[in-house]
Protein backbone atom coordinates (compact mmCIF):
# COMPACT_ATOMS: atom_id res chain seq x y z
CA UNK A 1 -34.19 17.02 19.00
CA UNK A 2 -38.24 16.56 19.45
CA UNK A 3 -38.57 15.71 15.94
CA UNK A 4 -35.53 13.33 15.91
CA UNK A 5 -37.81 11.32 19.29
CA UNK A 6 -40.90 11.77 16.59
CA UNK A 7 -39.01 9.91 14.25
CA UNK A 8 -37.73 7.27 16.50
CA UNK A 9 -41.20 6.78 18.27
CA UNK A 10 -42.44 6.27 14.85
CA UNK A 11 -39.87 3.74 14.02
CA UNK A 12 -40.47 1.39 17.51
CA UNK A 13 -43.92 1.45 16.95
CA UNK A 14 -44.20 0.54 13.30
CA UNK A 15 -43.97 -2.99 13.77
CA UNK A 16 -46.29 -3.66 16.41
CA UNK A 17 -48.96 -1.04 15.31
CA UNK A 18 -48.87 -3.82 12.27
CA UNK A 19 -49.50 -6.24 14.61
CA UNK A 20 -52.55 -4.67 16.58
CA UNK A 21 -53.69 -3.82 12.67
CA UNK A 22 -53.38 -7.73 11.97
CA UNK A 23 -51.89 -6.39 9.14
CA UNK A 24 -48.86 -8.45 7.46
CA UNK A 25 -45.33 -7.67 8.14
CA UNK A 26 -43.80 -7.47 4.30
CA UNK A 27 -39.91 -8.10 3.51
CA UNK A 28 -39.84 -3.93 3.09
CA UNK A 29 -41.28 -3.32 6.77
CA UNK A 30 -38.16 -4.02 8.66
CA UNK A 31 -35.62 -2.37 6.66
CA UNK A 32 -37.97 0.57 6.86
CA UNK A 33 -37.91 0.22 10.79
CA UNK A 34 -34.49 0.27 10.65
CA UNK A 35 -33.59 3.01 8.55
CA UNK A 36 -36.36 5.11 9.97
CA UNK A 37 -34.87 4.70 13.35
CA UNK A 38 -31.56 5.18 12.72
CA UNK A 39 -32.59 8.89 10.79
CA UNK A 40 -34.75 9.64 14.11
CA UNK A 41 -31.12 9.03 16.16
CA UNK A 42 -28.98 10.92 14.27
CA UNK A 43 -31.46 13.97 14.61
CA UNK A 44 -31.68 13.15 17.89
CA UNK A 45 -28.35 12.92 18.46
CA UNK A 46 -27.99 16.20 16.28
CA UNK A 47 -30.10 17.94 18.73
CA UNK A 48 -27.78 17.41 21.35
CA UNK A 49 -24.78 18.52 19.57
CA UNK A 50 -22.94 15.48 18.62
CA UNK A 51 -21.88 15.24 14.87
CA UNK A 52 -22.20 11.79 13.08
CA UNK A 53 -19.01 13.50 11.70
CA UNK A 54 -17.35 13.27 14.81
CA UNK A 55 -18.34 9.61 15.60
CA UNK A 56 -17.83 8.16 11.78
CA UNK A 57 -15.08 10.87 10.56
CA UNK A 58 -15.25 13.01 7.27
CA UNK A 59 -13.84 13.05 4.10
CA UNK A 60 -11.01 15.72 3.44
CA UNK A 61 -8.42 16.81 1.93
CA UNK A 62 -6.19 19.49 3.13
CA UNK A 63 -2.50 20.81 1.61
CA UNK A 64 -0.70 23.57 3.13
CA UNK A 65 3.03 24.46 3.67
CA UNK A 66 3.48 22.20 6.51
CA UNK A 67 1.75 18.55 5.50
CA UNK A 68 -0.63 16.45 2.68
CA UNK A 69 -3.47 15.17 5.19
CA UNK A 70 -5.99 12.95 3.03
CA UNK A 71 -8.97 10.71 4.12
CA UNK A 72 -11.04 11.01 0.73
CA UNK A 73 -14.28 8.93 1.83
CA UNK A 74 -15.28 8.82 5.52
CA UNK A 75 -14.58 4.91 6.15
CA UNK A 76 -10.81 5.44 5.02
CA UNK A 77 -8.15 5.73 6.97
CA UNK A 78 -6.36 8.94 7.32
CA UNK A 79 -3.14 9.10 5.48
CA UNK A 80 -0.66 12.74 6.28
CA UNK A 81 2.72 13.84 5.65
CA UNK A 82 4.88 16.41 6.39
CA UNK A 83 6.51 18.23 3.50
CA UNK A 84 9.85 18.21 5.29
CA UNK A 85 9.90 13.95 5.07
CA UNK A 86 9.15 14.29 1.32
CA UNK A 87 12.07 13.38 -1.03
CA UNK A 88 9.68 13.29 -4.44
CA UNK A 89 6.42 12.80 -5.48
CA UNK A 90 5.30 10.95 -8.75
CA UNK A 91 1.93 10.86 -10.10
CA UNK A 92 -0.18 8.08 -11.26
CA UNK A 93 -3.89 7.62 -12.71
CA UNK A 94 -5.53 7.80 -9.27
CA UNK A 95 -2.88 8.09 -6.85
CA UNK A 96 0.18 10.02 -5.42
CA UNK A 97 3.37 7.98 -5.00
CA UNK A 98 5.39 9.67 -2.07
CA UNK A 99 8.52 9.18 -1.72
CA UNK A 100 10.17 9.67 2.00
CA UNK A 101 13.69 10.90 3.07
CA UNK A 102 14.07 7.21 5.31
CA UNK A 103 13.09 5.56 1.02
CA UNK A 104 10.35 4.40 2.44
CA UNK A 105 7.19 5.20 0.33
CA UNK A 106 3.12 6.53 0.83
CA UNK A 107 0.35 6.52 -1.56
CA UNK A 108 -2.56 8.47 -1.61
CA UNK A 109 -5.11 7.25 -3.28
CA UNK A 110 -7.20 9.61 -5.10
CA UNK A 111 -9.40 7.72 -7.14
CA UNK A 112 -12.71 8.18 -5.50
CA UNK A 113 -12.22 12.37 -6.34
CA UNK A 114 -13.70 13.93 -9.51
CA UNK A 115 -11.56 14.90 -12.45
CA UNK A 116 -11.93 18.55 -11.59
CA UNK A 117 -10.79 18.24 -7.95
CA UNK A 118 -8.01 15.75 -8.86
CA UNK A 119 -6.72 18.89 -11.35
CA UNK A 120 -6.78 21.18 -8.34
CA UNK A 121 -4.86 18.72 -6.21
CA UNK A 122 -2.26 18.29 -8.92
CA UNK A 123 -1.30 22.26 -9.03
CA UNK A 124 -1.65 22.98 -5.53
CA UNK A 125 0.80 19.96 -4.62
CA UNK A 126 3.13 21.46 -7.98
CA UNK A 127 3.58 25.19 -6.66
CA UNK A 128 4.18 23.66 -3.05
CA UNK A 129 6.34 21.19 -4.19
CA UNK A 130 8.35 23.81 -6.49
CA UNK A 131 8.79 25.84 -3.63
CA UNK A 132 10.04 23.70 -1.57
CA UNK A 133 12.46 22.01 -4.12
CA UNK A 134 11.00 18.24 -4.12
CA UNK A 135 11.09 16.34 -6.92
CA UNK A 136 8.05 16.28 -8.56
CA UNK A 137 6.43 14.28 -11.81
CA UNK A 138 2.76 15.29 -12.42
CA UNK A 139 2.61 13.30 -16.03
């Protein structure tokens, strides 16, 4: 928390210690400011206990036995589904095409995930899926 104030005293006073300098305000001085203060307020703000996590959101993915739940970058919406509304699943290059019980349909878009992850995905929605007798075409 004190060094997150440090950091944001440092950032208020760049400008005008330029100023009392007479020193020239460059192009690269205010984008400095800026991202200098906003570092000193999320330490800050980290001090106190609140998460930027919790404001913004994360990334995750998380398959169990119940639902998919998917947000795979933290500016995306959350997409989730129960297992028990799934009729069949089909993949694609980058995405999951879900098929519902009411024939409507959800895709999760996966494309942002490495290769290795997207593998992992893949098996752990198979055996699941194979338990559960749902159609499933991982090609």
């Amino acid at each position: 928390m004190a060094f997150g104030l440090f950091v944001i005293v440092i950032a208020i006073t760049w400008i005008p210690l330029h100023l009392i300098e007479e020193v020239s305000i460059s192009g690269f001085d205010w984008p400095y400011m800026f991202i200098f203060l906003l570092n000193g307020l999320s330490l800050f703000m980290a001090g106190y206990g609140y998460s930027l996590d919790r404001l913004i959101g994360k990334a995750f993915i998380e398959i169990d036995n119940q639902v998919i739940r998917l947000k795979t970058d933290v500016f995306d919406k959350e997409k989730s589904i129960s297992w028990d509304k799934i009729d069949s699943i089909d993949y694609k290059p980058s995405k999951f095409i879900v098929s519902k019980r009411d024939k409507t349909k959800l895709i999760l878009t996966i494309s942002k995930l490495e290769y290795i992850e997207i593998q992992e995905i893949k098996n752990v929605i198979r055996d699941i899926a194979n338990k559960k007798k749902i159609s499933i075409n991982l090609n």
